[in-house]
Protein backbone atom coordinates (compact mmCIF):
# COMPACT_ATOMS: atom_id res chain seq x y z
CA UNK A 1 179.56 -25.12 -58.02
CA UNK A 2 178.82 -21.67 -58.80
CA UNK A 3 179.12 -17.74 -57.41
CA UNK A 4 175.71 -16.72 -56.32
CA UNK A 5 176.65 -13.50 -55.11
CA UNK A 6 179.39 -10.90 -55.60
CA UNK A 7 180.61 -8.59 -53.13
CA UNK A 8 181.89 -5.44 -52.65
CA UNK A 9 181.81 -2.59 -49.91
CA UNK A 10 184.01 1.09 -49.73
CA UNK A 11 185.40 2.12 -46.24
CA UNK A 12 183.50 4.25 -43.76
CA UNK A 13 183.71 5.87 -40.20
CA UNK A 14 182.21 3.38 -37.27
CA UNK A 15 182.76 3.97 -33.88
CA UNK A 16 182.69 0.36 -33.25
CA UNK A 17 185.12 -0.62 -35.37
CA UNK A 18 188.25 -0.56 -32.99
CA UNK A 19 190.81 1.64 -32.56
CA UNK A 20 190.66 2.41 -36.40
CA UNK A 21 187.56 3.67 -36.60
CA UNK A 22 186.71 2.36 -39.95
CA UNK A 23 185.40 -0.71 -41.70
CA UNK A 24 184.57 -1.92 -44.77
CA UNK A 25 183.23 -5.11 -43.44
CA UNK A 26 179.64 -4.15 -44.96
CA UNK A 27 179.68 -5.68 -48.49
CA UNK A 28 177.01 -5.73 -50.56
CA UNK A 29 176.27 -7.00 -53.86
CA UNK A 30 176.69 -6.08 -57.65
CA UNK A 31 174.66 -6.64 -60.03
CA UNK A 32 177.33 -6.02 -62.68
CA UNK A 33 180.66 -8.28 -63.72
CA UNK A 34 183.52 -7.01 -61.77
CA UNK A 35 187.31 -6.76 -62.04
CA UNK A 36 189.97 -9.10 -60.48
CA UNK A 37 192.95 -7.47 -60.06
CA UNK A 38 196.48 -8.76 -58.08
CA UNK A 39 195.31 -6.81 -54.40
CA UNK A 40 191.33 -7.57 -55.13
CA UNK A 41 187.94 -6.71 -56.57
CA UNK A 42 188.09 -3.36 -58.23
CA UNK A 43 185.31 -1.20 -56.28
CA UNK A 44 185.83 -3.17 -52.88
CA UNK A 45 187.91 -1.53 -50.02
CA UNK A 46 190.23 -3.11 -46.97
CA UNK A 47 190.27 -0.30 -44.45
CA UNK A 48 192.81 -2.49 -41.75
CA UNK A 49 195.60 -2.89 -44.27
CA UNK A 50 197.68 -4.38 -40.98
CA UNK A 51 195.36 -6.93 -40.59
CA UNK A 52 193.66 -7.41 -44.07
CA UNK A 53 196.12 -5.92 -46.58
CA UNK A 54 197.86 -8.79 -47.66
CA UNK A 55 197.71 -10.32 -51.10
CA UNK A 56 197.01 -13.62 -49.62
CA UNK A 57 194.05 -11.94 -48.19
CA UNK A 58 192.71 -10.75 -51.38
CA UNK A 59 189.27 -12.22 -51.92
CA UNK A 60 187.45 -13.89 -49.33
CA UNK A 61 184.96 -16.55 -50.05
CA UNK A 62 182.19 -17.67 -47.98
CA UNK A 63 179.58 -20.61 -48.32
CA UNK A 64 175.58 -20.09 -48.50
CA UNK A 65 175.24 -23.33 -46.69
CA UNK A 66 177.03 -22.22 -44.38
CA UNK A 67 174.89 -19.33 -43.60
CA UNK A 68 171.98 -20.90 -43.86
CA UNK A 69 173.26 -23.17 -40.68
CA UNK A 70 174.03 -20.07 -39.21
CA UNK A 71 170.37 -18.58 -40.06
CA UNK A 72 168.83 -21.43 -38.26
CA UNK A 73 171.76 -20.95 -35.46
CA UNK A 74 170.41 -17.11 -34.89
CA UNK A 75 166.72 -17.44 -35.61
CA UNK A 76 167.82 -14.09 -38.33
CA UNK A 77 168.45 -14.07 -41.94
CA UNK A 78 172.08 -13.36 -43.09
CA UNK A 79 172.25 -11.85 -46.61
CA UNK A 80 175.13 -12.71 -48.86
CA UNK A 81 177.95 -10.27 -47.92
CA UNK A 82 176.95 -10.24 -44.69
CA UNK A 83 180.28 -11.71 -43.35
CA UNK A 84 182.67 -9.36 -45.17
CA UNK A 85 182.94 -11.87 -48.01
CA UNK A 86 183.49 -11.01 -51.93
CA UNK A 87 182.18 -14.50 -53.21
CA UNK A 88 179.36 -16.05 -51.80
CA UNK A 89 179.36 -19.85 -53.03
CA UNK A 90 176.95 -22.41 -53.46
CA UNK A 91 177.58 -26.27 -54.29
CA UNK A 92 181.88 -26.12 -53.02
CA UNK A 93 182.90 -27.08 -49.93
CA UNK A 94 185.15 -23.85 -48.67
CA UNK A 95 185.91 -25.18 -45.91
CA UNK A 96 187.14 -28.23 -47.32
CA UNK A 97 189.30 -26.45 -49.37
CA UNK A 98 193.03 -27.56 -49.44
CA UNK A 99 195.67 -24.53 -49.16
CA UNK A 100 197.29 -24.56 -52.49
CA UNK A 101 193.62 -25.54 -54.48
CA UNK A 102 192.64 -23.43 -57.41
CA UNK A 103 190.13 -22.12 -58.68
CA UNK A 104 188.46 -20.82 -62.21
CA UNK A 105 186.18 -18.29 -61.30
CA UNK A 106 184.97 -16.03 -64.23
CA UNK A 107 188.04 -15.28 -66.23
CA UNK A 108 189.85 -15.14 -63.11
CA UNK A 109 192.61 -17.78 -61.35
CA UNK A 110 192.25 -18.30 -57.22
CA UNK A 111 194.14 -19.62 -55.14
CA UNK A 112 193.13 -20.71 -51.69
CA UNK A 113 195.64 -19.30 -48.69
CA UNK A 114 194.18 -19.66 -45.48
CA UNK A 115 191.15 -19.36 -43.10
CA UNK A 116 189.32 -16.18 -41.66
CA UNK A 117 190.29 -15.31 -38.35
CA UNK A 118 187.35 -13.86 -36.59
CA UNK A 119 188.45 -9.99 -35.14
CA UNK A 120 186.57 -7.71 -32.55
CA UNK A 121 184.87 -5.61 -35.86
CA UNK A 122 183.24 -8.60 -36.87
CA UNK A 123 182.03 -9.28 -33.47
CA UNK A 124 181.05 -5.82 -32.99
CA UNK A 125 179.15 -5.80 -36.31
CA UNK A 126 177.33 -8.99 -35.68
CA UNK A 127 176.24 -7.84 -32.59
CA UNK A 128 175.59 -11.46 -31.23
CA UNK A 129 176.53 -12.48 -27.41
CA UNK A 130 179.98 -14.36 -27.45
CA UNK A 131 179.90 -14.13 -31.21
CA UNK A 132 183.65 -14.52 -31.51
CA UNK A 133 183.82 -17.67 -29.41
CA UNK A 134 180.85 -19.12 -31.28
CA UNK A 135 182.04 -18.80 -34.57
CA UNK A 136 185.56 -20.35 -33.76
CA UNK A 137 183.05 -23.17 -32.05
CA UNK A 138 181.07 -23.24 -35.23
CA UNK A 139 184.44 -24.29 -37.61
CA UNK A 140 182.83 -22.44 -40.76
CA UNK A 141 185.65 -19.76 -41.17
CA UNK A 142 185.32 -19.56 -45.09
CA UNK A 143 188.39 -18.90 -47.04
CA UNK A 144 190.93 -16.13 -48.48
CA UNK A 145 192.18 -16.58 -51.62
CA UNK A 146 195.09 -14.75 -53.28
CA UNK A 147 195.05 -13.65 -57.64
CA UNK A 148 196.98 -16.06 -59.94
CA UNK A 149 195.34 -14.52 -63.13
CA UNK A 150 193.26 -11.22 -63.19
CA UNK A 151 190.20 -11.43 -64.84
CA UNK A 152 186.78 -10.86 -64.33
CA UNK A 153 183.98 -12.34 -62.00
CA UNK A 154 180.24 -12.17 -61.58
CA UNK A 155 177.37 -13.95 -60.43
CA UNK A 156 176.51 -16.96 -62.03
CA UNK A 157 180.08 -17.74 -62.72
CA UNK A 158 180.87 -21.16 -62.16
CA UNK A 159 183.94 -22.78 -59.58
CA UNK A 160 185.93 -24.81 -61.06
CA UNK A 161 188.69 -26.37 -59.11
CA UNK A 162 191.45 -26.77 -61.67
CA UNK A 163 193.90 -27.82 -59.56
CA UNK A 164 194.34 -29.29 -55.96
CA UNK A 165 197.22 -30.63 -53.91
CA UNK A 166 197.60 -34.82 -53.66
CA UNK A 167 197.95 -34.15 -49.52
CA UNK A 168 197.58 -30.79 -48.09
CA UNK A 169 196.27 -29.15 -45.05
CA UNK A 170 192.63 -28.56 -45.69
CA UNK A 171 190.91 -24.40 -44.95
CA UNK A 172 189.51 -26.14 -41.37
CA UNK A 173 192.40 -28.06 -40.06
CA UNK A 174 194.11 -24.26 -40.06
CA UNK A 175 191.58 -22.88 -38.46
CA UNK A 176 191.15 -25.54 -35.83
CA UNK A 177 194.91 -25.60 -35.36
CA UNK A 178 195.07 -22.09 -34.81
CA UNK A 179 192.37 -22.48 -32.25
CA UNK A 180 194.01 -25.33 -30.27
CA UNK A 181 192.65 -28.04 -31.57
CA UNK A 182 195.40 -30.79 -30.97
CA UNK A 183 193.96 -33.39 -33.37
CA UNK A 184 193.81 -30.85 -36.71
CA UNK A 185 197.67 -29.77 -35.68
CA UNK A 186 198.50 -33.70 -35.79
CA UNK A 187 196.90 -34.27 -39.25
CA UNK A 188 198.74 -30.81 -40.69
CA UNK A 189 201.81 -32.43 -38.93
CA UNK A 190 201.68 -35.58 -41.26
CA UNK A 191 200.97 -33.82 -44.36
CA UNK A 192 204.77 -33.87 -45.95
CA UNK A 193 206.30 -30.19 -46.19
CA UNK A 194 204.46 -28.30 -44.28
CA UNK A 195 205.36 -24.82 -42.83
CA UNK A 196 207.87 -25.10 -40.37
CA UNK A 197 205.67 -22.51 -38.25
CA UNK A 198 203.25 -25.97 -37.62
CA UNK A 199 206.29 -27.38 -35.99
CA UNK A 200 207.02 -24.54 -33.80
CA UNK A 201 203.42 -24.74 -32.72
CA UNK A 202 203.73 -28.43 -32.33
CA UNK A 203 206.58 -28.08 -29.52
CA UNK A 204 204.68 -25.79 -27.67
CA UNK A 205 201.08 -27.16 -27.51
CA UNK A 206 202.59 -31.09 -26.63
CA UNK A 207 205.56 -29.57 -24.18
């Protein structure tokens, strides 16, 4: 399990990109080791602080396997960074990933918070027809991850998961939940003490 890419991208004008007008979903990599600090990589950019400003929103990981599937999907190649992600993986299962997990990257501590929600930038920047419904479809959202420890990263660094909840609600089940997916809100509903928000949910999708 290691980081085969990392990636970082600076803010810029793009008439597509909502009522904003700016993006800095264009990441690209480094070739260099890069800083971890509490809101982020040092040299990478969140232009929708509303939306992506959060500390739980950090980092954002997302899986080469799963964009090779989605290579074959399109019939186009999808470079890492491509999806707006700092860390492109190989060898972990992101989406797998239990909220509450940890991980050793680098020098730095991780902790996974939630799934991607696909927006109408991403959509416009893809530029694929009914991209938005198709990668909710596809259930390969990736993962944010907040900063435990600074430290560095860089690629080549190995993923190690030091630490992982006994029962927890996995990246997908959130992201299926989220979506409407009754079974995935059943299992989050058996995992003991989970977010009272899953409840509210709960009442209203089985009223």
């Amino acid at each position: 399990m290691r980081i085969l890419s990392v990636n970082v991208g600076m803010s810029s004008d793009a008439a597509w990109a909502g009522s904003l007008g700016r993006t800095a979903i264009d990441k690209r990599a480094v070739p260099h080791r890069v800083a971890v600090l509490e809101n982020g990589l040092v040299g990478d950019e969140r232009a929708d602080q509303k939306h992506h400003g959060s500390p739980d929103q950090a980092v954002y990981s997302y899986a080469r396997e799963d964009y090779d599937w989605w290579e074959r999907e399109l019939g186009r190649e999808l470079r890492d960074g491509r999806f707006g992600e700092n860390l492109t993986t190989s060898g972990i299962d992101v989406n797998g990933a239990l909220v509450g997990e940890r991980w050793r990257v680098g020098s730095a501590l991780l902790e996974v918070t939630r799934p991607r929600t696909p927006c109408a930038v991403f959509r416009n920047w893809m530029d694929e027809r009914g991209w938005l419904k198709r990668f909710t479809e596809a259930g390969r959202p990736g993962a944010y991850l907040r900063v435990v420890e600074l430290g560095e990263v860089g690629a080549g660094d190995e993923v190690e998961i030091v630490s992982r909840p006994d029962v927890g609600v996995s990246v997908l089940d959130w992201f299926l939940a989220r979506h409407g997916d009754r079974d995935a809100l059943r299992r989050i509903l058996d995992v003991p003490g989970h977010d009272a928000r899953w409840d509210e949910m709960a009442e209203r999708a089985f009223a």
